[in-house]
N, C-alpha and C. Protein backbone atom coordinates (compact mmCIF):
# COMPACT_ATOMS: atom_id res chain seq x y z
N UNK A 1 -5.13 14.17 13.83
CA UNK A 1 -3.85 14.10 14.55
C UNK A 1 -2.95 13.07 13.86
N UNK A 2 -1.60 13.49 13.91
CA UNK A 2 -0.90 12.87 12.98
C UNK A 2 -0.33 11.54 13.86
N UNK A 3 -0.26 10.08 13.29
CA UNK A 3 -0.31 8.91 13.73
C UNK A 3 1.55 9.05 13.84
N UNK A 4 1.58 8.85 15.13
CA UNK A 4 2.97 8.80 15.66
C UNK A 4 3.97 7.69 15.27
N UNK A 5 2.93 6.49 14.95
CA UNK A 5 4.18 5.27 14.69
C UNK A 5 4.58 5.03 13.43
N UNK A 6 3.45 5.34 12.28
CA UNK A 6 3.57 5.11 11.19
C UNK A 6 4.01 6.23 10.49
N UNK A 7 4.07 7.80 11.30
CA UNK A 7 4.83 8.86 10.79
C UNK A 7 6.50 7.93 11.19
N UNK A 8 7.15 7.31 12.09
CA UNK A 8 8.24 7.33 12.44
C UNK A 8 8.90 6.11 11.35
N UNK A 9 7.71 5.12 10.94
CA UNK A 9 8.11 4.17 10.15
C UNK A 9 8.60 4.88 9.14
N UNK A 10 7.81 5.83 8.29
CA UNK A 10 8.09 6.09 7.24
C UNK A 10 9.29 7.24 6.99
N UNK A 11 9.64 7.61 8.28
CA UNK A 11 10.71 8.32 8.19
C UNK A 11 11.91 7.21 8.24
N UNK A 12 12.00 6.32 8.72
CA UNK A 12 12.69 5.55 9.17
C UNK A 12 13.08 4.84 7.62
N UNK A 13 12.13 4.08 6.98
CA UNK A 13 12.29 3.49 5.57
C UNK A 13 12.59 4.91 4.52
N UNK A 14 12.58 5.73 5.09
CA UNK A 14 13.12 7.07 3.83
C UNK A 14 14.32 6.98 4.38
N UNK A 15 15.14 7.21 5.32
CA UNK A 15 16.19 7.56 5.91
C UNK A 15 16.80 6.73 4.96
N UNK A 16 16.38 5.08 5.69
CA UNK A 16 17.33 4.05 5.03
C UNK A 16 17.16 4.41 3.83
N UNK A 17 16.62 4.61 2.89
CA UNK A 17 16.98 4.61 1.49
C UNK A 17 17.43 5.84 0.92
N UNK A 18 17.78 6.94 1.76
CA UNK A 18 18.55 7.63 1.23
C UNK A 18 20.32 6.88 1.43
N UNK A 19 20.27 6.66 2.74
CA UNK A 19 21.99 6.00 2.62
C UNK A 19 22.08 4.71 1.38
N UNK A 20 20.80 4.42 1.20
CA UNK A 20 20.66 3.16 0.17
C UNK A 20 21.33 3.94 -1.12
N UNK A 21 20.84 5.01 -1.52
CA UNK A 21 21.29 5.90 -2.30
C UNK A 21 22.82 6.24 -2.77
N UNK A 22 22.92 6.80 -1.06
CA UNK A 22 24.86 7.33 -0.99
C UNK A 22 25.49 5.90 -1.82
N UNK A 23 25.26 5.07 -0.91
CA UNK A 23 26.27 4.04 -1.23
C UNK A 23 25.85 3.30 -2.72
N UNK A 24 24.51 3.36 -3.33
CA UNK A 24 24.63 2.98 -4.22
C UNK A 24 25.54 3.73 -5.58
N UNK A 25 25.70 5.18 -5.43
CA UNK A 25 26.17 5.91 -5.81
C UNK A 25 27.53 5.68 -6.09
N UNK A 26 28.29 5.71 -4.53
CA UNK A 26 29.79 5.45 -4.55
C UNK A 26 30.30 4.50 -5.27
N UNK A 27 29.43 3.22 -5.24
CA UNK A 27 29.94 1.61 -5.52
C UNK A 27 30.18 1.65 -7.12
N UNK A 28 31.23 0.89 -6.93
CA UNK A 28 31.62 1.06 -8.49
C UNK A 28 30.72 -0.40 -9.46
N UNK A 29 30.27 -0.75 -8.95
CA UNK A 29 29.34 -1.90 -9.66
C UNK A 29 28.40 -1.85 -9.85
N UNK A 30 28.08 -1.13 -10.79
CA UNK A 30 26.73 -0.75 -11.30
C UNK A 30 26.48 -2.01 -12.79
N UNK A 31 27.92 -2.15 -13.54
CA UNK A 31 27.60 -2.81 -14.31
C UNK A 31 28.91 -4.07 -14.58
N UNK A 32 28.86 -5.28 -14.43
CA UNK A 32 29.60 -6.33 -14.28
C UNK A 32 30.35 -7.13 -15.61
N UNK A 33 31.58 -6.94 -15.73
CA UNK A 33 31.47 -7.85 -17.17
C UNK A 33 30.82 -9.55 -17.15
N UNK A 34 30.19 -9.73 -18.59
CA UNK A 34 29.37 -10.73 -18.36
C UNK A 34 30.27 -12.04 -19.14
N UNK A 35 30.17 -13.02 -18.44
CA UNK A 35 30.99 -14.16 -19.08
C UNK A 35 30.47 -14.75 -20.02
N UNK A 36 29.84 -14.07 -21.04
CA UNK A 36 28.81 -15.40 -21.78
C UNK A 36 29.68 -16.06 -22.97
N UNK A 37 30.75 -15.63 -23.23
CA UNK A 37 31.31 -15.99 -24.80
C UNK A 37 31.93 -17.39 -24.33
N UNK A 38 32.75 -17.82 -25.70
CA UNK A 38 33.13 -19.02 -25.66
C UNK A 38 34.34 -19.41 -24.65
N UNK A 39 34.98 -18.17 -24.71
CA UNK A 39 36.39 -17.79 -23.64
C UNK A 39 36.17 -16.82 -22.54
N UNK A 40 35.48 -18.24 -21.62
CA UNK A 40 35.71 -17.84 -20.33
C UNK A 40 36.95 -17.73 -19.73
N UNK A 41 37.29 -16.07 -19.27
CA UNK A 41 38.03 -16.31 -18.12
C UNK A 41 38.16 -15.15 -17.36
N UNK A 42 38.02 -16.22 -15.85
CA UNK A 42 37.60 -16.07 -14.62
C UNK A 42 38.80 -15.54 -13.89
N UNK A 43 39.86 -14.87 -14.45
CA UNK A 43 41.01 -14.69 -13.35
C UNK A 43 41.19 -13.26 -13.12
N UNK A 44 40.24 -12.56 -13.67
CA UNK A 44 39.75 -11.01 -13.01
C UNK A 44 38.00 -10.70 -13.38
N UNK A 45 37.73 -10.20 -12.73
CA UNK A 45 36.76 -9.26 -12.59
C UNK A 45 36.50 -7.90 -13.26
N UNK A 46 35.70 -7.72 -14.34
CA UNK A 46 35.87 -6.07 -14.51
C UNK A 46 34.29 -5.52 -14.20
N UNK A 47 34.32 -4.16 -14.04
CA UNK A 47 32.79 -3.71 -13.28
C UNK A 47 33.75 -2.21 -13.41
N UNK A 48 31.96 -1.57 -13.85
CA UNK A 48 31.98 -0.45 -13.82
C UNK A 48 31.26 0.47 -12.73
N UNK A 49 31.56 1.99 -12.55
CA UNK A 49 30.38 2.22 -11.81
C UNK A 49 30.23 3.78 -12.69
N UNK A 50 29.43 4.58 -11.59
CA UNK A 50 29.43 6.53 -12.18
C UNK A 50 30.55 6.58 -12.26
N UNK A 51 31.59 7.05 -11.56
CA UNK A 51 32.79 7.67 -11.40
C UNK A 51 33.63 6.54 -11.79
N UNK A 52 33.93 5.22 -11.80
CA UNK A 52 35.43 4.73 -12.30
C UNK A 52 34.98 3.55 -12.74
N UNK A 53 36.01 2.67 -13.37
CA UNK A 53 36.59 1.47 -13.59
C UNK A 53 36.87 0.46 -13.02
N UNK A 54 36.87 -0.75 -12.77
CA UNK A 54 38.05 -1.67 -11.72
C UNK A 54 37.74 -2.45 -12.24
N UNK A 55 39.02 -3.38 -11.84
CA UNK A 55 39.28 -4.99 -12.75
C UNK A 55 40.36 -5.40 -11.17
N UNK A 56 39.39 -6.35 -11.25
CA UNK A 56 40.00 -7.26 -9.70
C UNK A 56 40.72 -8.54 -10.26
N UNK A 57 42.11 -9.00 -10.00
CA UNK A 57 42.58 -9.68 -10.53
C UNK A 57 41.89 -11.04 -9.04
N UNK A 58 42.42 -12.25 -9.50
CA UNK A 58 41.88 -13.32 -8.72
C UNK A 58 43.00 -13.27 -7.31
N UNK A 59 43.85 -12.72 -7.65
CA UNK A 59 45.26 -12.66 -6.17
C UNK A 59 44.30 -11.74 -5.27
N UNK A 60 43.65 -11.11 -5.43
CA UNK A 60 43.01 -9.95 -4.71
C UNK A 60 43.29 -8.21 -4.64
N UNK A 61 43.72 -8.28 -5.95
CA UNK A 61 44.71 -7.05 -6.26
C UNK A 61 43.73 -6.05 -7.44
N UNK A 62 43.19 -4.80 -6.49
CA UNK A 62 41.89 -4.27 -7.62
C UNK A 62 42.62 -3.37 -7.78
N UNK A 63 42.50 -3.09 -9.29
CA UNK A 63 42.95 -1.54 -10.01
C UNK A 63 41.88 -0.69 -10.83
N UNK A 64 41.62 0.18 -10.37
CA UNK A 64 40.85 1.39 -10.46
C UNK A 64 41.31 2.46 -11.39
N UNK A 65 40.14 2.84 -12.26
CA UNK A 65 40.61 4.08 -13.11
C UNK A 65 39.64 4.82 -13.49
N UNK A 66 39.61 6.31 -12.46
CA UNK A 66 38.60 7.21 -12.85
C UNK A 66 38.11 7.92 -13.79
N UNK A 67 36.93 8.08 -14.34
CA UNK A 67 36.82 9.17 -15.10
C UNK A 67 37.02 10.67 -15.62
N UNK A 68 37.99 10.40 -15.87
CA UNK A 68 38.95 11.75 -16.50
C UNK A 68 38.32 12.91 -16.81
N UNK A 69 37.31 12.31 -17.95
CA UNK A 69 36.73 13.42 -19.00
C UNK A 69 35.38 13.38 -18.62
N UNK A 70 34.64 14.58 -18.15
CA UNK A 70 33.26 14.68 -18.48
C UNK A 70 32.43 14.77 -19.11
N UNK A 71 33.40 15.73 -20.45
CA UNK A 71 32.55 15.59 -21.37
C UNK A 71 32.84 14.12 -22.84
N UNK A 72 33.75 13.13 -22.36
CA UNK A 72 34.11 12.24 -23.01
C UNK A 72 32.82 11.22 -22.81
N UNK A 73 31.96 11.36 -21.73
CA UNK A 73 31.40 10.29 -21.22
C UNK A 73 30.04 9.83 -22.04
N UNK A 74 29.51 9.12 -22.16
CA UNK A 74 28.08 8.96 -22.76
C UNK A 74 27.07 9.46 -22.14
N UNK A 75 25.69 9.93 -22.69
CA UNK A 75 24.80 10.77 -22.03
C UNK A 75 24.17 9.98 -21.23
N UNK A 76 24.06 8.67 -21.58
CA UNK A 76 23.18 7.77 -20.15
C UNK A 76 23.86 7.71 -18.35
N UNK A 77 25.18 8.04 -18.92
CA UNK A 77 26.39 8.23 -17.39
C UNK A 77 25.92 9.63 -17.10
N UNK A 78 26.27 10.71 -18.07
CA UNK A 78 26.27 11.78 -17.54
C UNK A 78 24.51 12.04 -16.46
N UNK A 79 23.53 11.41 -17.45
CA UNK A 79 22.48 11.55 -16.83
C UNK A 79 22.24 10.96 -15.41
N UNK A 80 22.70 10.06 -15.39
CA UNK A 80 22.53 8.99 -14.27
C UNK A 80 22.99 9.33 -12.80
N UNK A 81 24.31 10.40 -13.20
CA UNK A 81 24.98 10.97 -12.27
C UNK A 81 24.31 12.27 -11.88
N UNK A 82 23.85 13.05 -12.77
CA UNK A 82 22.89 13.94 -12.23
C UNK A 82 21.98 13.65 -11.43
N UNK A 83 21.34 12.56 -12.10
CA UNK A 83 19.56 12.15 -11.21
C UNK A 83 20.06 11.69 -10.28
N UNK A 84 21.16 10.81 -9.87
CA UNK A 84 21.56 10.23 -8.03
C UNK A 84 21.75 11.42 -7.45
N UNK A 85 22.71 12.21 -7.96
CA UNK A 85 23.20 14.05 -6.83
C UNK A 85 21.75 14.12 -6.68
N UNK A 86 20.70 14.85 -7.91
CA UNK A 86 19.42 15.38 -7.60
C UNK A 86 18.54 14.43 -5.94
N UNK A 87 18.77 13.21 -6.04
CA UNK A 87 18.27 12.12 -5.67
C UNK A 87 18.79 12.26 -4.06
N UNK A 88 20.00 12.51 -3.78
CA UNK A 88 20.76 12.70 -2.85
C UNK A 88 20.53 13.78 -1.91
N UNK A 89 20.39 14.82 -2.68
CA UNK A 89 20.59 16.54 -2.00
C UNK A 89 19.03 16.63 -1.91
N UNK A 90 17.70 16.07 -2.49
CA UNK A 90 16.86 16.22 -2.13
C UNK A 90 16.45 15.48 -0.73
N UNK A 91 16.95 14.11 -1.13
CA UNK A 91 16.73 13.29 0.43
C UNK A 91 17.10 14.33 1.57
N UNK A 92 18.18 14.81 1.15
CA UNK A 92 19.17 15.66 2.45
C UNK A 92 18.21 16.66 2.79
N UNK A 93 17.32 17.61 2.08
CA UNK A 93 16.44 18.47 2.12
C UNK A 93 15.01 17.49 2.83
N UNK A 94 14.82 16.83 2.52
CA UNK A 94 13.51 16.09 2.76
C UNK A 94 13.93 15.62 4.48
N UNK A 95 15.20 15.17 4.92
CA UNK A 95 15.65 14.83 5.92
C UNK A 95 14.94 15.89 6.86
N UNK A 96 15.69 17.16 6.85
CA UNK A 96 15.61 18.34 7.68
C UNK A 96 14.08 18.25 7.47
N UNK A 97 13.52 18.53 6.89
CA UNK A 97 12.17 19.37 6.50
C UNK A 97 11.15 18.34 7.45
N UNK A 98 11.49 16.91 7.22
CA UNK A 98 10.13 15.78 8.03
C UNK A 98 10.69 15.84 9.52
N UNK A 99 12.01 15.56 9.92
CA UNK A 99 12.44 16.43 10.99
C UNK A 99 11.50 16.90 11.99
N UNK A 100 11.35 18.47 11.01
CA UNK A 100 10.83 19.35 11.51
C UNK A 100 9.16 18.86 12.35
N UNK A 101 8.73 18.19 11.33
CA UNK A 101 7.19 17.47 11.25
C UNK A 101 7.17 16.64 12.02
N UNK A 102 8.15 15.56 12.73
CA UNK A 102 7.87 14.54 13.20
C UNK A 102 7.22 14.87 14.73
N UNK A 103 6.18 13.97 15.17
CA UNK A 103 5.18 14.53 16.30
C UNK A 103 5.82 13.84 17.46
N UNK A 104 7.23 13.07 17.41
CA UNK A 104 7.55 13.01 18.61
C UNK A 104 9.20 14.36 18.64
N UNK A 105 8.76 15.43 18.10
CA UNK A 105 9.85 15.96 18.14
C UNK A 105 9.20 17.54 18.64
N UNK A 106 9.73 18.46 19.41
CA UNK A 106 9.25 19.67 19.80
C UNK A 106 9.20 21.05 19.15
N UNK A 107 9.50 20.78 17.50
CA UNK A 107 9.40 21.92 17.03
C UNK A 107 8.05 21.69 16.38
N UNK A 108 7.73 23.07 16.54
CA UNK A 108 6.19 23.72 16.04
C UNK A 108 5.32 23.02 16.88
N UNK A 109 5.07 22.56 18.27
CA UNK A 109 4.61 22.23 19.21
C UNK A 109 3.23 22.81 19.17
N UNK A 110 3.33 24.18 19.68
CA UNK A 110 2.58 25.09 19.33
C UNK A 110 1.21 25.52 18.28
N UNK A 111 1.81 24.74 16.84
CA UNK A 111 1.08 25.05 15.60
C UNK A 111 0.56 24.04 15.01
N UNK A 112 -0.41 22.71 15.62
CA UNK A 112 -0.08 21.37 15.39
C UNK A 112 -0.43 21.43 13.18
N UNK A 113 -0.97 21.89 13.09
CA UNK A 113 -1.22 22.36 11.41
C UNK A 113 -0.17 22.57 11.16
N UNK A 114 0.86 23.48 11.01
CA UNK A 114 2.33 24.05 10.43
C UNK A 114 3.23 22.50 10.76
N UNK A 115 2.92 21.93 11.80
CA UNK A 115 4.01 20.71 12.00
C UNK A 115 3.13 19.59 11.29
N UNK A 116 2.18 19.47 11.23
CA UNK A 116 1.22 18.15 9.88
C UNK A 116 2.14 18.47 8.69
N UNK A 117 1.58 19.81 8.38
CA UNK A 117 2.09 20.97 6.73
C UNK A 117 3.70 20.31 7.01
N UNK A 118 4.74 20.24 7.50
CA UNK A 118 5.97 20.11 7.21
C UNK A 118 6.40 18.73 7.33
N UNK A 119 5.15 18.08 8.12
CA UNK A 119 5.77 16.24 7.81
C UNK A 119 5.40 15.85 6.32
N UNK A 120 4.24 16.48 5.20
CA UNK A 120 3.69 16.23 4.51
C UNK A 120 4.53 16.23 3.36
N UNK A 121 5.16 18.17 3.56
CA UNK A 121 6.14 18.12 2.88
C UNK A 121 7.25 17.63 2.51
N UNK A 122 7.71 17.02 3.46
CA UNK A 122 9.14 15.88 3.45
C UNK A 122 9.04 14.97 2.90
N UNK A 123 7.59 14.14 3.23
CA UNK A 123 7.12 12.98 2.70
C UNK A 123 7.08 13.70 1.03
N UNK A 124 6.54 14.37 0.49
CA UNK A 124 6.92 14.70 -0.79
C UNK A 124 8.01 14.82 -1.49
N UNK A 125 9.03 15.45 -0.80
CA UNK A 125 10.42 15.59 -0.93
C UNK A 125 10.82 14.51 -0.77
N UNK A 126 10.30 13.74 -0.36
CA UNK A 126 11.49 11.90 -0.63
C UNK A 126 10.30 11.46 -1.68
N UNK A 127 9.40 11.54 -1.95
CA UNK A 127 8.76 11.12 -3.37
C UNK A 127 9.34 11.23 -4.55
N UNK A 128 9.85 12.60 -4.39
CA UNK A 128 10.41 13.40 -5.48
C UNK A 128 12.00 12.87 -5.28
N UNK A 129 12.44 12.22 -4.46
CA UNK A 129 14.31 11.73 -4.54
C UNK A 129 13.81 10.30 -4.81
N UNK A 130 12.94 9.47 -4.11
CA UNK A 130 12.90 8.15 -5.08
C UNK A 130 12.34 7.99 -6.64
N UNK A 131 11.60 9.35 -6.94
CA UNK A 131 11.71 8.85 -8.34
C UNK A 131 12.88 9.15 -8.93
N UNK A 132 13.27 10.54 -8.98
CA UNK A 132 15.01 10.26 -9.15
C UNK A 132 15.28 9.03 -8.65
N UNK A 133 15.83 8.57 -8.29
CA UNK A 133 16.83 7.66 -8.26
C UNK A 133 16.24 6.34 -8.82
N UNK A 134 15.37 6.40 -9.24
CA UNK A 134 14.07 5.35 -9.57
C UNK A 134 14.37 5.56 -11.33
N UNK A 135 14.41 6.86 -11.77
CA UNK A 135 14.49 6.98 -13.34
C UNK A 135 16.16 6.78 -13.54
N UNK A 136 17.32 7.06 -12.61
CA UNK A 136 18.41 7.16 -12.74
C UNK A 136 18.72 5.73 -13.27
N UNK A 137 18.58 4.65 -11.99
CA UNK A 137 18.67 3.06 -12.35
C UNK A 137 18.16 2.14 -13.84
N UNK A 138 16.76 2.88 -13.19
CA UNK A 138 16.30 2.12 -14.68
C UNK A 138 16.90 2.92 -16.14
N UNK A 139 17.10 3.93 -16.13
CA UNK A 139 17.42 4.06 -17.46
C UNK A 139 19.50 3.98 -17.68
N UNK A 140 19.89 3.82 -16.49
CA UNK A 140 20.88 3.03 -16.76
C UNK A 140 20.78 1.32 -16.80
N UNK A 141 20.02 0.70 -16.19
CA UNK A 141 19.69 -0.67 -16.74
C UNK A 141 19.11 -0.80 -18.21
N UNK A 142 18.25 0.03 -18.47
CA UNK A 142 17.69 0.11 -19.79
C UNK A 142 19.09 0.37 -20.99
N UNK A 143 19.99 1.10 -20.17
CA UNK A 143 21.30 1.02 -21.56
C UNK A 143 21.63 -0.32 -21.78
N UNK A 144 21.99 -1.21 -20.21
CA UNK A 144 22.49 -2.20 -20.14
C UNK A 144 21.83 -3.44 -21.12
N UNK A 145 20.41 -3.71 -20.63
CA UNK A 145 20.39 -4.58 -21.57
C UNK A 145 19.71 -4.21 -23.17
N UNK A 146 19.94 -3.22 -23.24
CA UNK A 146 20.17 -2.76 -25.09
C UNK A 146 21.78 -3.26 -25.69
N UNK A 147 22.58 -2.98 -24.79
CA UNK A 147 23.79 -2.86 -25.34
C UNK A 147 24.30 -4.68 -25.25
N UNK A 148 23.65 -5.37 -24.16
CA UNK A 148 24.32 -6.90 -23.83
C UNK A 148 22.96 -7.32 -25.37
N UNK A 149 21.93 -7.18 -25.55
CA UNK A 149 20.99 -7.60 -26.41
C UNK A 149 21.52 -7.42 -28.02
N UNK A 150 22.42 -6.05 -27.98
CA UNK A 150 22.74 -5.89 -29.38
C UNK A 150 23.60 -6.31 -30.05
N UNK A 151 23.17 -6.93 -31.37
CA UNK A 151 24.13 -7.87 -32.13
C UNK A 151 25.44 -7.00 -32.73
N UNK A 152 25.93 -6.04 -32.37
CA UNK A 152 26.95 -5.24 -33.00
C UNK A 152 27.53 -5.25 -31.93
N UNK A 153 27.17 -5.44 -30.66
CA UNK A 153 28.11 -5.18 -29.44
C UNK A 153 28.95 -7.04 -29.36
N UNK A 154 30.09 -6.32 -29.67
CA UNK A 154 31.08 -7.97 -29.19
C UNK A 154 31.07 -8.60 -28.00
N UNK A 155 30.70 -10.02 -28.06
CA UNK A 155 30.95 -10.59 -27.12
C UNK A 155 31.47 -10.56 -25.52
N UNK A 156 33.22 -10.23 -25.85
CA UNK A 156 34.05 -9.41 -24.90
C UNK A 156 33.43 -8.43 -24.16
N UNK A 157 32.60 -7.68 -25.10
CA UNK A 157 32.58 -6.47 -24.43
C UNK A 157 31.05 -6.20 -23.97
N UNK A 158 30.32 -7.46 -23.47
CA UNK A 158 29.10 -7.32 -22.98
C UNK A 158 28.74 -7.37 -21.47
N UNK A 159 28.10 -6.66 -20.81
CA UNK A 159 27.93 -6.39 -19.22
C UNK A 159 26.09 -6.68 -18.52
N UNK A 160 26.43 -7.17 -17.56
CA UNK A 160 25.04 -7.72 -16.61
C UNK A 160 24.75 -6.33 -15.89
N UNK A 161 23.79 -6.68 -15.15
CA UNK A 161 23.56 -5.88 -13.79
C UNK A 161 24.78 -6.16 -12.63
N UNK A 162 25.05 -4.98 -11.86
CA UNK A 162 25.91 -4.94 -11.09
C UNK A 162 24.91 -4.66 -9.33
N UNK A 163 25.91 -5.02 -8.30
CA UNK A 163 24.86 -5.24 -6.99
C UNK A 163 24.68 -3.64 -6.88
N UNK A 164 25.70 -2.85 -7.45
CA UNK A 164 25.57 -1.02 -7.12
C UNK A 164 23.83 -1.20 -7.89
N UNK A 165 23.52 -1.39 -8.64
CA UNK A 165 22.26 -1.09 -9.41
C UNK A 165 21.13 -1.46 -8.75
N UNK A 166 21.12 -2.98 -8.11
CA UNK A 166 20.43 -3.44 -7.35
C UNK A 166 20.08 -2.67 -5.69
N UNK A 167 21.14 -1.90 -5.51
CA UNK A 167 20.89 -1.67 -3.94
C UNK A 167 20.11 -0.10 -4.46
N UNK A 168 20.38 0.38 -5.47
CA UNK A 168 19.96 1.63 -5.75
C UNK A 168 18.31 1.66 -6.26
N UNK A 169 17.82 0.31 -7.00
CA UNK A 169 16.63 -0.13 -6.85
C UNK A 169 15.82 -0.16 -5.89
N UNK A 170 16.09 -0.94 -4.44
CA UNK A 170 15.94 -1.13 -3.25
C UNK A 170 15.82 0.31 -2.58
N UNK A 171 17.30 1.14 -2.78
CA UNK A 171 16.86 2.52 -2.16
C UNK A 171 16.21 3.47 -2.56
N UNK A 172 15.67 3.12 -4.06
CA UNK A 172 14.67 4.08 -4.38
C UNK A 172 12.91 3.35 -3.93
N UNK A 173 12.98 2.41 -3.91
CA UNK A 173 12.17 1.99 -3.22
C UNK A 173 11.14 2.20 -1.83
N UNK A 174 12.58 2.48 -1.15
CA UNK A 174 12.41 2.39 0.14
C UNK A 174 12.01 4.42 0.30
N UNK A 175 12.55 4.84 -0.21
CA UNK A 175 12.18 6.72 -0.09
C UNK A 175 10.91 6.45 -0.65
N UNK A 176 10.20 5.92 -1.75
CA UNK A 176 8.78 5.84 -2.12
C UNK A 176 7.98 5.46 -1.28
N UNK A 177 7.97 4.75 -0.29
CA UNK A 177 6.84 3.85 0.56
C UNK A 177 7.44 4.72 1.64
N UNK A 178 8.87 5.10 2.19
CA UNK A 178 8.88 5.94 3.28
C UNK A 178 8.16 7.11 3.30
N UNK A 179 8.13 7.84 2.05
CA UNK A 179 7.37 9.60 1.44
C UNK A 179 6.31 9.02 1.65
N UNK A 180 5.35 8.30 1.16
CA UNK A 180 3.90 7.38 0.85
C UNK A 180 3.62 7.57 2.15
N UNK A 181 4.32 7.03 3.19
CA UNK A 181 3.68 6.66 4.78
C UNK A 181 3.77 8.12 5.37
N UNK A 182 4.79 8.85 5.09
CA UNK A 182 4.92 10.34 6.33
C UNK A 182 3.61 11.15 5.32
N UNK A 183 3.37 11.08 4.06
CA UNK A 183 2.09 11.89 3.81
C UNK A 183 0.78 11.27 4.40
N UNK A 184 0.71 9.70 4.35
CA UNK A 184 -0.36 9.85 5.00
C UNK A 184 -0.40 9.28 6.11
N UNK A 185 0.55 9.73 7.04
CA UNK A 185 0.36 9.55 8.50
C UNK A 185 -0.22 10.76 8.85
N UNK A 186 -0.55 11.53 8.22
CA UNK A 186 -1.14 12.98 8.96
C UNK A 186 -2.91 13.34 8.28
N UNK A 187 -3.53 13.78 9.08
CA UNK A 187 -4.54 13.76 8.88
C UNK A 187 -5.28 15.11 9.09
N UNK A 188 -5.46 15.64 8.67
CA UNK A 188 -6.42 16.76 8.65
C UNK A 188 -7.97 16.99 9.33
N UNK A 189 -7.94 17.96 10.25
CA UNK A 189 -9.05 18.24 11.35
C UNK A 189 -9.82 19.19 10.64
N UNK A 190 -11.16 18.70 10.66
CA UNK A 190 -12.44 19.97 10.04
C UNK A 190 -12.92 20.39 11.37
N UNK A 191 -12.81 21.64 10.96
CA UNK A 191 -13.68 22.50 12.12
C UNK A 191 -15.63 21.75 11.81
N UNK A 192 -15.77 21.03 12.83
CA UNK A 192 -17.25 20.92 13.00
C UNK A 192 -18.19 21.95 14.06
N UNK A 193 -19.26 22.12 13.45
CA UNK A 193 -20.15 23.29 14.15
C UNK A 193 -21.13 22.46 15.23
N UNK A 194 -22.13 22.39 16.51
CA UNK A 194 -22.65 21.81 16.33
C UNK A 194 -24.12 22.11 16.01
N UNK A 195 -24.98 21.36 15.89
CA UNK A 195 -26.05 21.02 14.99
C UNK A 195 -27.47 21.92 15.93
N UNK A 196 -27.62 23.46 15.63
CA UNK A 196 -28.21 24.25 16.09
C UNK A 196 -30.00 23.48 16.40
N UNK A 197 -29.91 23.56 17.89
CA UNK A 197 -31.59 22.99 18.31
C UNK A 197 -32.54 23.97 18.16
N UNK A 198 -33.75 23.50 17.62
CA UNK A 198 -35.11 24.06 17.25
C UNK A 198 -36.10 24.56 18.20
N UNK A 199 -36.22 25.52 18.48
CA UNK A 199 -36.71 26.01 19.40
C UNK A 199 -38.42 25.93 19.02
N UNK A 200 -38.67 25.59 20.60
CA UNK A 200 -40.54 25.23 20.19
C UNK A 200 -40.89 26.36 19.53
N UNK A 201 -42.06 26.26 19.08
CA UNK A 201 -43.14 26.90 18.15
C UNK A 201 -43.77 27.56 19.08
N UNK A 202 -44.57 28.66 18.99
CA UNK A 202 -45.67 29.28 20.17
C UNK A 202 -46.80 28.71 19.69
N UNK A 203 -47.76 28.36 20.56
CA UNK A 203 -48.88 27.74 20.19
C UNK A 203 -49.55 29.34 19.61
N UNK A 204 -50.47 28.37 18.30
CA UNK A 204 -51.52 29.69 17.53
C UNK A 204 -52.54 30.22 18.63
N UNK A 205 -52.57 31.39 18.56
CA UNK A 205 -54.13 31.93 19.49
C UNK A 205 -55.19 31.24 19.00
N UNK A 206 -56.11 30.97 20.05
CA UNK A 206 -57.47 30.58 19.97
C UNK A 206 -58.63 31.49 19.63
N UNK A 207 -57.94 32.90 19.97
CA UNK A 207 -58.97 33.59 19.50
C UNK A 207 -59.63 34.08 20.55
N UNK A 208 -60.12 33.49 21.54
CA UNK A 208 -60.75 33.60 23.01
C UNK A 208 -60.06 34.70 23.95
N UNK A 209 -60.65 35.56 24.44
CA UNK A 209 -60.00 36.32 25.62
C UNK A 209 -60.17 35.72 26.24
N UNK A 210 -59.27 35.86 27.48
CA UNK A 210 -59.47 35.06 28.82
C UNK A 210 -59.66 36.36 29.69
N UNK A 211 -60.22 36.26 31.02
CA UNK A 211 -60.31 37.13 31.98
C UNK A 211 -59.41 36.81 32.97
């Protein structure tokens, strides 16, 4: 019988890390310009994200500039943006599907196997959106510090980790240990038989008639 609290935890820590997801997605700070050169200055902000640009001046005045061209973009963006959608629309699928499974909820009442079978599956389906979003991050961090590490990249033009990267870490996180807990909050029933009793022996003849 499938464990009611720790099925709800782990829906609960998937949930959150799919919105961990959305919003890591939207946020345009995935990657921060980094101050390391000799000419610091601090009187804007620039940060990138998937979709745009912005440079925050110090008055409080941010200007934004989207990505135009799709196919202008570098393949670590283009990729990155795929694996979050993939990452996204599966959570959304995994949502409905554990849903279905969860044992304080009344569908498949009836079939307690078919409702185990569909919490199991969800919990897989957010396995499968936190590693997306798990390969998305890191191999956009992995550009990052190639490109801040490499001696051909100028000064000016070198970038940190941004908090968008960090929360998208966290929300892939959180769909891994949420999928982890709804698979094994459910447990599987063996049909047991029971253990057939031995019926006495007839005692051997003696051989003797009796009258």
């Amino acid at each position: 019988m499938a464990n009611a609290g720790l099925q709800l935890l782990g829906f609960i820590l998937a949930f959150l890390g799919w919105i961990g997801s959305i919003v890591s997605t939207a946020l345009p700070q995935w990657r921060i310009y980094s101050y390391a050169g000799d000419n610091i200055v601090t009187a804007q902000a620039i940060y990138e994200g998937l979709w745009m640009s912005c440079v925050s001046q110090s008055t409080g005045q941010i200007q934004c500039k989207i990505f135009d061209s799709l196919l202008n973009l570098n393949s670590t963006l283009q990729a990155t943006r795929a694996l979050m959608v993939i990452g996204i629309l599966l959570g959304l699928v995994a949502i409905f599907v554990a849903i279905v499974g969860m044992k304080c909820m009344k569908c498949l009442e009836d079939n307690e196997a078919q409702k185990m079978r569909m919490a199991v599956i969800g919990g897989v389906i957010f396995l499968i959106s936190g590693l997306a979003i798990l390969v998305a991050t890191a191999w956009y961090g992995n550009r990052i510090v190639q490109e801040f590490y490499d001696p051909m990249t100028p000064v000016n033009a070198r970038y940190e980790f941004g908090q968008a990267l960090f929360t998208g870490w966290a929300a892939a996180s959180l769909c891994l240990l949420g999928g982890a807990l709804l698979c094994c909050s459910c447990t599987w029933k063996t049909t047991s038989y029971p253990t057939p009793r031995p019926y006495p022996k007839p005692a051997p003849s003696s051989g003797k008639d009796y009258v």
